[in-house]
ModelCIF file with pLDDT and N, C-alpha, C, O atoms, coordinates in Angstrom:
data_MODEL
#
_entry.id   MODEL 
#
_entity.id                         1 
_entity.type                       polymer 
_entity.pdbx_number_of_molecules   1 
#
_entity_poly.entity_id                      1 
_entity_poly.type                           'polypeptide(L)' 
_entity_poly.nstd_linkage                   no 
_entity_poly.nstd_monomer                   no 
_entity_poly.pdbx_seq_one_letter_code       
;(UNK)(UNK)(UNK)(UNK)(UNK)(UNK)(UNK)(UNK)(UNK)(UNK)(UNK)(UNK)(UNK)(UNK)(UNK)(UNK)
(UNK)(UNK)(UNK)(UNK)(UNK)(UNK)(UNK)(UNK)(UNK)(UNK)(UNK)(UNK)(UNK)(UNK)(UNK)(UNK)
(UNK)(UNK)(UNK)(UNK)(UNK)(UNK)(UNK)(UNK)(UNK)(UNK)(UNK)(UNK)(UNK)(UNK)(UNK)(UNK)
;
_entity_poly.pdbx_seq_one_letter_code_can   XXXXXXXXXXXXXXXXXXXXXXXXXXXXXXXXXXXXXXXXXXXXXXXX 
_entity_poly.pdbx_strand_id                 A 
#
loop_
_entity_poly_seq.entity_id 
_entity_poly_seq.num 
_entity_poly_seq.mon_id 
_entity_poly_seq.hetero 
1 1  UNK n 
1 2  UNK n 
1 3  UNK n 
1 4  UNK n 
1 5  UNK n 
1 6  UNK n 
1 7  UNK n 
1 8  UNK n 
1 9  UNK n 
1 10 UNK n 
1 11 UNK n 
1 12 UNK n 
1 13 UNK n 
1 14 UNK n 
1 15 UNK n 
1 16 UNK n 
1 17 UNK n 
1 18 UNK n 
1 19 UNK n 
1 20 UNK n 
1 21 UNK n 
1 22 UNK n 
1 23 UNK n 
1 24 UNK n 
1 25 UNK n 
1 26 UNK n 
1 27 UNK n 
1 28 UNK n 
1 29 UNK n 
1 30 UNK n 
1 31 UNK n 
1 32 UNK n 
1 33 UNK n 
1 34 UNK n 
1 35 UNK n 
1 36 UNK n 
1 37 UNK n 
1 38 UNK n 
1 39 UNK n 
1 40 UNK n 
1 41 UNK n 
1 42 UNK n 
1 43 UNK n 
1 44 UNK n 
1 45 UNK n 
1 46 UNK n 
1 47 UNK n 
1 48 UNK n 
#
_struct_asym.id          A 
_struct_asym.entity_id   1 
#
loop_
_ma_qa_metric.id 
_ma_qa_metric.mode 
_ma_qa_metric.name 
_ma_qa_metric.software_group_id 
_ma_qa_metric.type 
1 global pLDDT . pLDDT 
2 local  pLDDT . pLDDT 
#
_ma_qa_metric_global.metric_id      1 
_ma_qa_metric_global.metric_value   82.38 
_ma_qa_metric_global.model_id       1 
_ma_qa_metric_global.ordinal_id     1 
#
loop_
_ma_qa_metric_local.label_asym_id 
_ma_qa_metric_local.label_comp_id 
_ma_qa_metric_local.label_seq_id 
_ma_qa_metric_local.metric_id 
_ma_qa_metric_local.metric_value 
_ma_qa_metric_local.model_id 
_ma_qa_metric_local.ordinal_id 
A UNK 1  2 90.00 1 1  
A UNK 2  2 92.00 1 2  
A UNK 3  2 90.00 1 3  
A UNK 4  2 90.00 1 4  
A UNK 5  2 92.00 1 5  
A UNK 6  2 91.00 1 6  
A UNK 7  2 89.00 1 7  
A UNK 8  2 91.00 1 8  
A UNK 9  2 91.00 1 9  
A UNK 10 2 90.00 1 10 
A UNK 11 2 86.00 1 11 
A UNK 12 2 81.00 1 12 
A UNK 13 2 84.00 1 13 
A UNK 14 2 89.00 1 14 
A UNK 15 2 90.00 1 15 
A UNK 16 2 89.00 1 16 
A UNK 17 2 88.00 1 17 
A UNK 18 2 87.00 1 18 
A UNK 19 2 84.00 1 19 
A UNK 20 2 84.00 1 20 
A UNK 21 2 81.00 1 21 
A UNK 22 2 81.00 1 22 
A UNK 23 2 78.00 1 23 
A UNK 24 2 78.00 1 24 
A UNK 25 2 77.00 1 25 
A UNK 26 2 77.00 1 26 
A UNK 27 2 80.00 1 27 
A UNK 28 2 82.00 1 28 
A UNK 29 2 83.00 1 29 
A UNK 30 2 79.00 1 30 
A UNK 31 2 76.00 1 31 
A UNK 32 2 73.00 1 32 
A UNK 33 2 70.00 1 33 
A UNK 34 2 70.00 1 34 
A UNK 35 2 70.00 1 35 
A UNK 36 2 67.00 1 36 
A UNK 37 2 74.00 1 37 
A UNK 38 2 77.00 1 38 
A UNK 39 2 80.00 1 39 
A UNK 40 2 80.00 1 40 
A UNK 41 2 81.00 1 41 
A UNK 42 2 79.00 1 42 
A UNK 43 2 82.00 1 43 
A UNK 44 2 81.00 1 44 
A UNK 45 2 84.00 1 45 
A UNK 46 2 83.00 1 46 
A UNK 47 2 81.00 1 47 
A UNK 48 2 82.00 1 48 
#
loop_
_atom_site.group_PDB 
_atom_site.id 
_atom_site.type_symbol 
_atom_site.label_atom_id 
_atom_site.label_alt_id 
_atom_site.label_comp_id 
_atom_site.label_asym_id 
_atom_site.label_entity_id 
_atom_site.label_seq_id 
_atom_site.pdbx_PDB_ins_code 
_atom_site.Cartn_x 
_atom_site.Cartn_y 
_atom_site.Cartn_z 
_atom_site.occupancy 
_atom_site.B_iso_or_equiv 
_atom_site.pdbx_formal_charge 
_atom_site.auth_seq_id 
_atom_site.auth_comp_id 
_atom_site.auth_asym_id 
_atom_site.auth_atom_id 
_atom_site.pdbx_PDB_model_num 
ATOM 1   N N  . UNK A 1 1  ? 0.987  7.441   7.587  1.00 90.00 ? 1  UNK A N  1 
ATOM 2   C CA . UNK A 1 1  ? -0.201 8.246   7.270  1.00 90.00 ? 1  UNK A CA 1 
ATOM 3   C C  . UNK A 1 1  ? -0.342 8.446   5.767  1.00 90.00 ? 1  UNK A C  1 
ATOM 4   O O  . UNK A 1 1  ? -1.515 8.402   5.396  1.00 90.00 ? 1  UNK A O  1 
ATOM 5   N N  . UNK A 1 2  ? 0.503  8.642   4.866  1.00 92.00 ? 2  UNK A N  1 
ATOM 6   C CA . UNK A 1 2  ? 0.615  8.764   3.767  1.00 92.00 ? 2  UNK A CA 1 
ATOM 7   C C  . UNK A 1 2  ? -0.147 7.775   2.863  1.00 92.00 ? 2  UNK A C  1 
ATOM 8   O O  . UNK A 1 2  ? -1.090 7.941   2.090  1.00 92.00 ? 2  UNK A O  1 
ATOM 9   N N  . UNK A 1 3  ? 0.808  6.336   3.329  1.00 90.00 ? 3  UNK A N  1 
ATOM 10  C CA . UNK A 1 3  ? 0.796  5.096   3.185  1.00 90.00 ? 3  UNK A CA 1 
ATOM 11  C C  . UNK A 1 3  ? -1.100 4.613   3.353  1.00 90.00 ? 3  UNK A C  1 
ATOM 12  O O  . UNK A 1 3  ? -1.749 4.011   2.497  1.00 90.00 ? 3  UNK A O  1 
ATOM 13  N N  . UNK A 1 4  ? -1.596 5.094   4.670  1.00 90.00 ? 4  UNK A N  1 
ATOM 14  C CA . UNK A 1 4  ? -2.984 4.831   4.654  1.00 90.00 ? 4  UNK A CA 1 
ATOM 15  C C  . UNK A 1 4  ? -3.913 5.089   3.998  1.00 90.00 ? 4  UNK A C  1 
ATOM 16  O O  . UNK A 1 4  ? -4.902 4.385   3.791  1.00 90.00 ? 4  UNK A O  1 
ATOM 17  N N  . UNK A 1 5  ? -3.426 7.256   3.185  1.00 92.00 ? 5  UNK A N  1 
ATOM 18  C CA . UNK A 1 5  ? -3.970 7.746   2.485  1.00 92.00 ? 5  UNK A CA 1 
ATOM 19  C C  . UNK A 1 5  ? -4.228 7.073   1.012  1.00 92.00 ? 5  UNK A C  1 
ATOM 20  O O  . UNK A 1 5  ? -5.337 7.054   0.479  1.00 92.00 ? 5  UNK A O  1 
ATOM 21  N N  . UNK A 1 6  ? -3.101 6.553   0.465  1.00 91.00 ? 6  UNK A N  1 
ATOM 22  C CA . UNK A 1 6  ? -3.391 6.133   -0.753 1.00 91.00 ? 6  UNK A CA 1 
ATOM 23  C C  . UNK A 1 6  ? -3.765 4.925   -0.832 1.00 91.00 ? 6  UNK A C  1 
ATOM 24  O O  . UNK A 1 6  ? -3.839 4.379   -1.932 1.00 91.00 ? 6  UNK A O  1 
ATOM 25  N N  . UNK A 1 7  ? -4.158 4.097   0.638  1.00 89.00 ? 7  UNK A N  1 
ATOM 26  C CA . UNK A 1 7  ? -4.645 2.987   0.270  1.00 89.00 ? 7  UNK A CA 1 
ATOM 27  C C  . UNK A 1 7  ? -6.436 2.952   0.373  1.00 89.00 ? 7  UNK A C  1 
ATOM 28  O O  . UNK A 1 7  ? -7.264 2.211   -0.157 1.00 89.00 ? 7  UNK A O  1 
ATOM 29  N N  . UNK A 1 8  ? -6.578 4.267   1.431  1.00 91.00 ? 8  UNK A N  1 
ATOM 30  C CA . UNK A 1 8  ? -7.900 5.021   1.079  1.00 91.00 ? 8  UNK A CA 1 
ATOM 31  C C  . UNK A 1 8  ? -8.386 5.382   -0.449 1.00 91.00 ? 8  UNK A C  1 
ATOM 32  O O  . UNK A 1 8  ? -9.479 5.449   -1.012 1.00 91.00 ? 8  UNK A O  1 
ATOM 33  N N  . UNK A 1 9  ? -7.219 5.550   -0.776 1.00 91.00 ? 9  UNK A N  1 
ATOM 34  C CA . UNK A 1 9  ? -7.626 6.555   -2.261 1.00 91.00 ? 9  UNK A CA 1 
ATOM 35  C C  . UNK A 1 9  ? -8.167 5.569   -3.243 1.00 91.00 ? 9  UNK A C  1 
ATOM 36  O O  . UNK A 1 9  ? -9.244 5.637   -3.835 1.00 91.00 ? 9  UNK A O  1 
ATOM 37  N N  . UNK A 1 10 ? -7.158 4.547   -3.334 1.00 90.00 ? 10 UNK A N  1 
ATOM 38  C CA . UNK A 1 10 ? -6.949 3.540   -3.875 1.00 90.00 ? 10 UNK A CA 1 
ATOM 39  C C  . UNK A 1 10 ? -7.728 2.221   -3.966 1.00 90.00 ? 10 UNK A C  1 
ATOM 40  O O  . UNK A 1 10 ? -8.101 1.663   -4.998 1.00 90.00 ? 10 UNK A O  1 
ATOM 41  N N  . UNK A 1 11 ? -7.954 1.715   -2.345 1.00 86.00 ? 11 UNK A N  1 
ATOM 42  C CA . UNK A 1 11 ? -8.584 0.496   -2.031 1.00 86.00 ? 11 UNK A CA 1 
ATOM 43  C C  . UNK A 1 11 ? -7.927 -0.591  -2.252 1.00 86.00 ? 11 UNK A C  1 
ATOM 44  O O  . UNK A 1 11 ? -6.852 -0.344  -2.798 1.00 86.00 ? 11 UNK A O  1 
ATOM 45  N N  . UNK A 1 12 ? -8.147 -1.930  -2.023 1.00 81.00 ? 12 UNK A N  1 
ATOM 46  C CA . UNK A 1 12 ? -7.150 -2.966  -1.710 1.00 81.00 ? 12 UNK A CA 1 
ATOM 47  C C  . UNK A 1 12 ? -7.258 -3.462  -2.918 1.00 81.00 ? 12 UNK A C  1 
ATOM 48  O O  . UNK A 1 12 ? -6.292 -4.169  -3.206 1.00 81.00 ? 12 UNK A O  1 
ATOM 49  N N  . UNK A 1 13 ? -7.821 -3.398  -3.499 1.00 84.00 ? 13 UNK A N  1 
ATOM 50  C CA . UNK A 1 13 ? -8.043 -3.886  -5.031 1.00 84.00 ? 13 UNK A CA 1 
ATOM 51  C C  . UNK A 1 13 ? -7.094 -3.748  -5.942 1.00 84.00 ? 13 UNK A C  1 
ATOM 52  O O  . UNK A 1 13 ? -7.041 -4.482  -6.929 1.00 84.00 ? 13 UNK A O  1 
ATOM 53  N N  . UNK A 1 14 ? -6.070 -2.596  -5.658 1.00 89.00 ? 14 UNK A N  1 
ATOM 54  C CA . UNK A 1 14 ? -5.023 -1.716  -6.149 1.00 89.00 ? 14 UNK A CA 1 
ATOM 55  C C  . UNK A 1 14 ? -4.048 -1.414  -5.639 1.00 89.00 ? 14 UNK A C  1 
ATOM 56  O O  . UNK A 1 14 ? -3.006 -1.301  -6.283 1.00 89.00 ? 14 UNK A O  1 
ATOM 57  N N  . UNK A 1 15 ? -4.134 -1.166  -4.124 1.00 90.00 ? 15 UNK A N  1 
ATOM 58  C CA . UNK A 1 15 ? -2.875 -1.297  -3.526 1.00 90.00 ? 15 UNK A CA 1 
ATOM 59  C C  . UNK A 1 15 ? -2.952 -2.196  -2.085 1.00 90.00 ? 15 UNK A C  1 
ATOM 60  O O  . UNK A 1 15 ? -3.866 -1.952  -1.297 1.00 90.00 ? 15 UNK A O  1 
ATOM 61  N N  . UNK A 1 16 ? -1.871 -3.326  -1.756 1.00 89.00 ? 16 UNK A N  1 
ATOM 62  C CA . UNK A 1 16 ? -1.536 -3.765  -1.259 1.00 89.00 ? 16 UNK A CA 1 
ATOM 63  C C  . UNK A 1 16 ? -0.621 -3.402  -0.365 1.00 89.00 ? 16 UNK A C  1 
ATOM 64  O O  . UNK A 1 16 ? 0.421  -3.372  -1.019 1.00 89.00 ? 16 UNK A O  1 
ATOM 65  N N  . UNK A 1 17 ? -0.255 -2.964  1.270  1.00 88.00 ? 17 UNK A N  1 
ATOM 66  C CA . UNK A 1 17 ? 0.360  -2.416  1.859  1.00 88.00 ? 17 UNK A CA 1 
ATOM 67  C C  . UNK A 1 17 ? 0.783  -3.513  2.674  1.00 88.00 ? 17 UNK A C  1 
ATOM 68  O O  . UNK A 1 17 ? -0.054 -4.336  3.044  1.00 88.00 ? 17 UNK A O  1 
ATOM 69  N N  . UNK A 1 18 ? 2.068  -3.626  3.020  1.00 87.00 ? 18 UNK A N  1 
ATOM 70  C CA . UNK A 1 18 ? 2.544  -4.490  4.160  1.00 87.00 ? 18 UNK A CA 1 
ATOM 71  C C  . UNK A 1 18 ? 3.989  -3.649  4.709  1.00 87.00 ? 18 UNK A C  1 
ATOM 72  O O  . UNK A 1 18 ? 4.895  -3.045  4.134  1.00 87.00 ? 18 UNK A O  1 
ATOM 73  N N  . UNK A 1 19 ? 3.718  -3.914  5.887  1.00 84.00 ? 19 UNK A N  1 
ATOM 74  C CA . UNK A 1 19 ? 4.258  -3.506  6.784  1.00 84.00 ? 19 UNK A CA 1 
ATOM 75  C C  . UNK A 1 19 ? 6.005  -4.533  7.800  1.00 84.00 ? 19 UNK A C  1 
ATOM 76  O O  . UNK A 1 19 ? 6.150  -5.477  8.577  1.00 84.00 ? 19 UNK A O  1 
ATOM 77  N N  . UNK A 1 20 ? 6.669  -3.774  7.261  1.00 84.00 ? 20 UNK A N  1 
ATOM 78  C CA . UNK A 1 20 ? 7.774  -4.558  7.926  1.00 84.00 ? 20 UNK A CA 1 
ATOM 79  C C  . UNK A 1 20 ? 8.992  -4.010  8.809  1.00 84.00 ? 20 UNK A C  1 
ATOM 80  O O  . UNK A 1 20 ? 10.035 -3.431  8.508  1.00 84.00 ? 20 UNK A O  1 
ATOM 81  N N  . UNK A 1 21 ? 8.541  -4.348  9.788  1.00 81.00 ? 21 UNK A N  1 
ATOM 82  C CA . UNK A 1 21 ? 10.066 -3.995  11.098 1.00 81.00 ? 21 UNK A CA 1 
ATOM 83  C C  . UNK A 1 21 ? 11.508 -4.690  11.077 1.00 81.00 ? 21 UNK A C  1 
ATOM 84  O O  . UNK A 1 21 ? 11.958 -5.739  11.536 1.00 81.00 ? 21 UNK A O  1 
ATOM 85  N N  . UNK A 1 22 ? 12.067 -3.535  10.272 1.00 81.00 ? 22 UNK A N  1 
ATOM 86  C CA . UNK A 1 22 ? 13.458 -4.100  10.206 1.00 81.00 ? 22 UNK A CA 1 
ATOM 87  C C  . UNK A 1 22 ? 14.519 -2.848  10.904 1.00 81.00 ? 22 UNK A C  1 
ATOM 88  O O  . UNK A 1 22 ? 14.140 -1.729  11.251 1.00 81.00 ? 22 UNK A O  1 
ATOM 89  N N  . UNK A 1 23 ? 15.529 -3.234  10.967 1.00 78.00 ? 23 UNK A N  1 
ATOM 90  C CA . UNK A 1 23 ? 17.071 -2.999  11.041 1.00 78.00 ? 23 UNK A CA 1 
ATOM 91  C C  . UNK A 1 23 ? 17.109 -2.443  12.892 1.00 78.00 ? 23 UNK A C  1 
ATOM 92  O O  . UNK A 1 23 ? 16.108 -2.235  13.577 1.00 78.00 ? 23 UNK A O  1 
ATOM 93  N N  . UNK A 1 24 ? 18.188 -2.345  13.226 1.00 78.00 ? 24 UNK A N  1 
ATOM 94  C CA . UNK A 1 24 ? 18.213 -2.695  15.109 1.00 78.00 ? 24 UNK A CA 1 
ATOM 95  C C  . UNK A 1 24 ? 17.987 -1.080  14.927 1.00 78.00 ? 24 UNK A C  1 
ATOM 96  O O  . UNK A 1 24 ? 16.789 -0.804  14.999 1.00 78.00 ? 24 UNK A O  1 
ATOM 97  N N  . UNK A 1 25 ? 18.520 -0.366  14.791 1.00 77.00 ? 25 UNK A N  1 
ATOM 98  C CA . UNK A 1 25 ? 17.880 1.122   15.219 1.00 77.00 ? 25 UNK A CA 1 
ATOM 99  C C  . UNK A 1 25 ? 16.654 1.738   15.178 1.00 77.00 ? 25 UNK A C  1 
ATOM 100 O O  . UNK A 1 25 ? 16.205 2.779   15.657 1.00 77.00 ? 25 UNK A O  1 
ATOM 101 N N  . UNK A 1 26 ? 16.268 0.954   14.573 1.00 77.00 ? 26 UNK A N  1 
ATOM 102 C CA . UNK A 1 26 ? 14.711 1.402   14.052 1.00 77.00 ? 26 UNK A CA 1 
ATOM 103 C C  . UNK A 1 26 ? 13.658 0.024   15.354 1.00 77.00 ? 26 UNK A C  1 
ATOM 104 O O  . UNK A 1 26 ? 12.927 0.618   16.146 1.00 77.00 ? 26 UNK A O  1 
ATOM 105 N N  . UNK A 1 27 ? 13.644 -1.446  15.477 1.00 80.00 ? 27 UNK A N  1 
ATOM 106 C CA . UNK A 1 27 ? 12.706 -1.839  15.651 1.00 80.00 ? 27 UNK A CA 1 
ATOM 107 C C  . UNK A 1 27 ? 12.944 -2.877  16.565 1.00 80.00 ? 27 UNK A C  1 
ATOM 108 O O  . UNK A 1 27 ? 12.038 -3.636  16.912 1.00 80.00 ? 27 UNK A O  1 
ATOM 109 N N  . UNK A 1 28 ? 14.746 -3.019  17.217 1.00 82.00 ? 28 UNK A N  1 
ATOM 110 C CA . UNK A 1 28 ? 14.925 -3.779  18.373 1.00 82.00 ? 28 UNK A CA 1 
ATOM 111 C C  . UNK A 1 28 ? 14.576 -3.200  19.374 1.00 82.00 ? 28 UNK A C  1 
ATOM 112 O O  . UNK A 1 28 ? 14.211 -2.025  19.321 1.00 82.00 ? 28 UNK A O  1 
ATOM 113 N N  . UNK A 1 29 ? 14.616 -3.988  20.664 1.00 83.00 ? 29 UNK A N  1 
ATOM 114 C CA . UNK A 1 29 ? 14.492 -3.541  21.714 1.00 83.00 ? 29 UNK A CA 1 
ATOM 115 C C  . UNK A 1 29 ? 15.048 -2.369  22.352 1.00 83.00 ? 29 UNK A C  1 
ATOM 116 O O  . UNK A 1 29 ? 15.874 -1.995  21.520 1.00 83.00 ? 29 UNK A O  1 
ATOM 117 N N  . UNK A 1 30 ? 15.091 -1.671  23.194 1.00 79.00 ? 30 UNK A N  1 
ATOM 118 C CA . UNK A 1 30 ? 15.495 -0.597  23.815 1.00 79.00 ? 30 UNK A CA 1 
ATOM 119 C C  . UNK A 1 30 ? 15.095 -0.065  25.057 1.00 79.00 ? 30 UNK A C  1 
ATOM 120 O O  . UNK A 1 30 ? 13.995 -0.059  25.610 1.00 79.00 ? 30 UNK A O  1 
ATOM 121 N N  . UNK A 1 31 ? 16.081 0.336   25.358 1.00 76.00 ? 31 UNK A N  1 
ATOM 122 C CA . UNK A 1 31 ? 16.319 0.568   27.113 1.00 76.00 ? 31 UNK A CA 1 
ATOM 123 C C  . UNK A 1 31 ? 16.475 1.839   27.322 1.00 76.00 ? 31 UNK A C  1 
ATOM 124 O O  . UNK A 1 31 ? 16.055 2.245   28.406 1.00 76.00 ? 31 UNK A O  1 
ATOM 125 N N  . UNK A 1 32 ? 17.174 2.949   26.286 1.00 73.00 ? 32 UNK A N  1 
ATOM 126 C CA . UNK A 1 32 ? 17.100 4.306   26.869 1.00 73.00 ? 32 UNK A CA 1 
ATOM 127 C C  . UNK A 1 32 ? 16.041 4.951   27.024 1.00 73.00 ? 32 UNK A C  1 
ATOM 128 O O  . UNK A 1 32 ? 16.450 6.109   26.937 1.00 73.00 ? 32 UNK A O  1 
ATOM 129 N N  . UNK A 1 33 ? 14.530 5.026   27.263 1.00 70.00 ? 33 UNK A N  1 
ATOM 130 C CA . UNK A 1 33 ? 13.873 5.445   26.997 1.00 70.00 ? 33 UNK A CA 1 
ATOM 131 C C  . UNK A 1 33 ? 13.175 5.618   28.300 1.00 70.00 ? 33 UNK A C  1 
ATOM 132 O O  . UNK A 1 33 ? 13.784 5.697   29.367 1.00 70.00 ? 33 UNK A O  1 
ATOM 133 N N  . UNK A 1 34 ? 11.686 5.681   28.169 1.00 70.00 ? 34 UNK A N  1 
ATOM 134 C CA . UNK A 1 34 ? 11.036 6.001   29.928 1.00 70.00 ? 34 UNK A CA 1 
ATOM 135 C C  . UNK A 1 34 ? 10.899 4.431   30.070 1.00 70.00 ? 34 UNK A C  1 
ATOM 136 O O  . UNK A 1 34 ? 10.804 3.595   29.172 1.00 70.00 ? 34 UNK A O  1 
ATOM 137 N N  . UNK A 1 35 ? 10.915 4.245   31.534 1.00 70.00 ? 35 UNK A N  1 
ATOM 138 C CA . UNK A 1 35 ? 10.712 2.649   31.232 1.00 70.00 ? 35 UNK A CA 1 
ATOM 139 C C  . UNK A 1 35 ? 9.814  1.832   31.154 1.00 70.00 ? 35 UNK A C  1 
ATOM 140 O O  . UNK A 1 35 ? 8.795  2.275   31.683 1.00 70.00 ? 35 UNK A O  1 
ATOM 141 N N  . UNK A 1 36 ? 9.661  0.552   30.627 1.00 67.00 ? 36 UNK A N  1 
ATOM 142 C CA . UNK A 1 36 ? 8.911  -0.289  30.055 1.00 67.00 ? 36 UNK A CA 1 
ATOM 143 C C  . UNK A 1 36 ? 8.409  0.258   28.203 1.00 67.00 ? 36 UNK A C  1 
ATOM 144 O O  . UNK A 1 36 ? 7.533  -0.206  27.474 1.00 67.00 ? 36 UNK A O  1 
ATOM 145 N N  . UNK A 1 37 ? 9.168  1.122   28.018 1.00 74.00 ? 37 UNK A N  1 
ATOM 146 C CA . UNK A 1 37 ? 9.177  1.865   26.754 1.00 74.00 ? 37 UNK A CA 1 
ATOM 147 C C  . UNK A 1 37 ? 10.035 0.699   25.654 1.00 74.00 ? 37 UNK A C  1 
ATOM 148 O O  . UNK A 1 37 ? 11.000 0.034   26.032 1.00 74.00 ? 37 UNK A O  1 
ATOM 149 N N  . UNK A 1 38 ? 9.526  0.644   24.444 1.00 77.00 ? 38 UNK A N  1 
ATOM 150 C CA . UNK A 1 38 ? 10.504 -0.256  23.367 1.00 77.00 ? 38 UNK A CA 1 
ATOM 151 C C  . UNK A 1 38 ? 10.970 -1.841  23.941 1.00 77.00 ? 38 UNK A C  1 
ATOM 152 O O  . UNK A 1 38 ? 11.975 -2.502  23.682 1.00 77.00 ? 38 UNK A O  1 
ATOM 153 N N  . UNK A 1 39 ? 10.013 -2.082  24.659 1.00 80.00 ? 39 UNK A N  1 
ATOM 154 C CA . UNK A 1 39 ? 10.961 -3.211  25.065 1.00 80.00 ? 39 UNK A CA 1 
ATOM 155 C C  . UNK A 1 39 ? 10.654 -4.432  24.375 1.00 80.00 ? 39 UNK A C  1 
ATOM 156 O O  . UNK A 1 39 ? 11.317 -5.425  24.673 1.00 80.00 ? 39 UNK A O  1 
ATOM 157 N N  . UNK A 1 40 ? 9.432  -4.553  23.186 1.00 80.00 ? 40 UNK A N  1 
ATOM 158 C CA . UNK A 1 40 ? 8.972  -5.430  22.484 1.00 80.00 ? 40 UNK A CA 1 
ATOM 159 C C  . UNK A 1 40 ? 9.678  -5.661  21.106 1.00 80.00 ? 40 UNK A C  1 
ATOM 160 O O  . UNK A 1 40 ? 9.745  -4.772  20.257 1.00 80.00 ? 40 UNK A O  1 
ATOM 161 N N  . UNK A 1 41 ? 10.227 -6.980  20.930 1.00 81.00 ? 41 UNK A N  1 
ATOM 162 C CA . UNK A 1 41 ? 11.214 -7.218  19.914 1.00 81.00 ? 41 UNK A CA 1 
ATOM 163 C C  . UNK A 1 41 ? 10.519 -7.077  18.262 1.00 81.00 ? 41 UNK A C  1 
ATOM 164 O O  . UNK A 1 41 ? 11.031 -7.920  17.526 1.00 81.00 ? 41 UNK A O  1 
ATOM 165 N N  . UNK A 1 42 ? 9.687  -6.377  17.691 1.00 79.00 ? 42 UNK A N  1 
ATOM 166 C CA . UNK A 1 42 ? 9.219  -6.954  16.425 1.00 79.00 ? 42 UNK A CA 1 
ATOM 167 C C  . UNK A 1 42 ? 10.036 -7.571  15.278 1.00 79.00 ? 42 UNK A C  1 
ATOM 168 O O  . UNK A 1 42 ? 9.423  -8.282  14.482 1.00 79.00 ? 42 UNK A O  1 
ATOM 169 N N  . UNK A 1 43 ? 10.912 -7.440  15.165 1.00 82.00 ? 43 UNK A N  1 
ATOM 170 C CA . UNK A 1 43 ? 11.586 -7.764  14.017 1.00 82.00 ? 43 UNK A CA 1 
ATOM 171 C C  . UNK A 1 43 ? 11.757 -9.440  13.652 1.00 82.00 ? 43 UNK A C  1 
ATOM 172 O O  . UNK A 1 43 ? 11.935 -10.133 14.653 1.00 82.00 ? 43 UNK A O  1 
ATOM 173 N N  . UNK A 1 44 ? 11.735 -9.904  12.816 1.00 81.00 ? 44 UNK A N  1 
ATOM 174 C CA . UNK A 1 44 ? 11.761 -10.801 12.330 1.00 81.00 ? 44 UNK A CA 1 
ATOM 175 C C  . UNK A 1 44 ? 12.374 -11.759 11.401 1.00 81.00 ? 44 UNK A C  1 
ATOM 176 O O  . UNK A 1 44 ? 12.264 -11.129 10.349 1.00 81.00 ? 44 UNK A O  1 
ATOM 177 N N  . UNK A 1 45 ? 12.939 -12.848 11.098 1.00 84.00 ? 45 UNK A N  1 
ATOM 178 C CA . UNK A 1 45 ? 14.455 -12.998 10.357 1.00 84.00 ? 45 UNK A CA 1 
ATOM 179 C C  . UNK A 1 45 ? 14.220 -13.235 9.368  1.00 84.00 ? 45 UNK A C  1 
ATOM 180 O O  . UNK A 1 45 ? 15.170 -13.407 8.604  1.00 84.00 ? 45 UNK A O  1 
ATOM 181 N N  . UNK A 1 46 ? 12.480 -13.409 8.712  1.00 83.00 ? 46 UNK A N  1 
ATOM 182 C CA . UNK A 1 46 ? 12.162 -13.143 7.312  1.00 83.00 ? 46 UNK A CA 1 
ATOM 183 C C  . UNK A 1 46 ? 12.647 -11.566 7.124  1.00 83.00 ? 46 UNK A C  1 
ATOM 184 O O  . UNK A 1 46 ? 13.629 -11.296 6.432  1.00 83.00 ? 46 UNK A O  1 
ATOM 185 N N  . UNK A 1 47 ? 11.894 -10.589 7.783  1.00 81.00 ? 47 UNK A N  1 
ATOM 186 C CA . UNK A 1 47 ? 11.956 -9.206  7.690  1.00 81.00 ? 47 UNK A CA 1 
ATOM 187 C C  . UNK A 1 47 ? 13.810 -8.702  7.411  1.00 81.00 ? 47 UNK A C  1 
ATOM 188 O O  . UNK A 1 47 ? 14.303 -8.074  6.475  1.00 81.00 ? 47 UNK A O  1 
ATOM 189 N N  . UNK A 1 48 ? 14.428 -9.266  8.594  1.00 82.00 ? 48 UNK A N  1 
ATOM 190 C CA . UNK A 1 48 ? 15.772 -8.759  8.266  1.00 82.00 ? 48 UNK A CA 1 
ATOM 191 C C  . UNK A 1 48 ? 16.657 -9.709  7.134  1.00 82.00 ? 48 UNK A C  1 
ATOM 192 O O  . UNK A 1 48 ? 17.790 -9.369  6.796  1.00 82.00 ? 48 UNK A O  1 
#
């Protein structure tokens, strides 16, 4: 949200935002959750 704000503020002209899913706690898969929850892998072996 932050991140959106200043690219509002800003515009793309000035800031460039990219977005990257890294490290296993944060953006692997996962099973403890309600199910069919986290189960989509994003991460990527550029990203990590």
């Amino acid at each position: 949200n932050i991140a959106l704000g200043l690219a509002d503020m800003h515009g793309p002209d000035k800031l460039v935002m990219v977005g990257i899913h890294v490290l296993n706690q944060f953006a692997a898969p996962y099973n403890g959750g309600p199910p069919g929850s986290y189960q989509t892998d994003f991460r990527t072996a550029q990203g990590t």
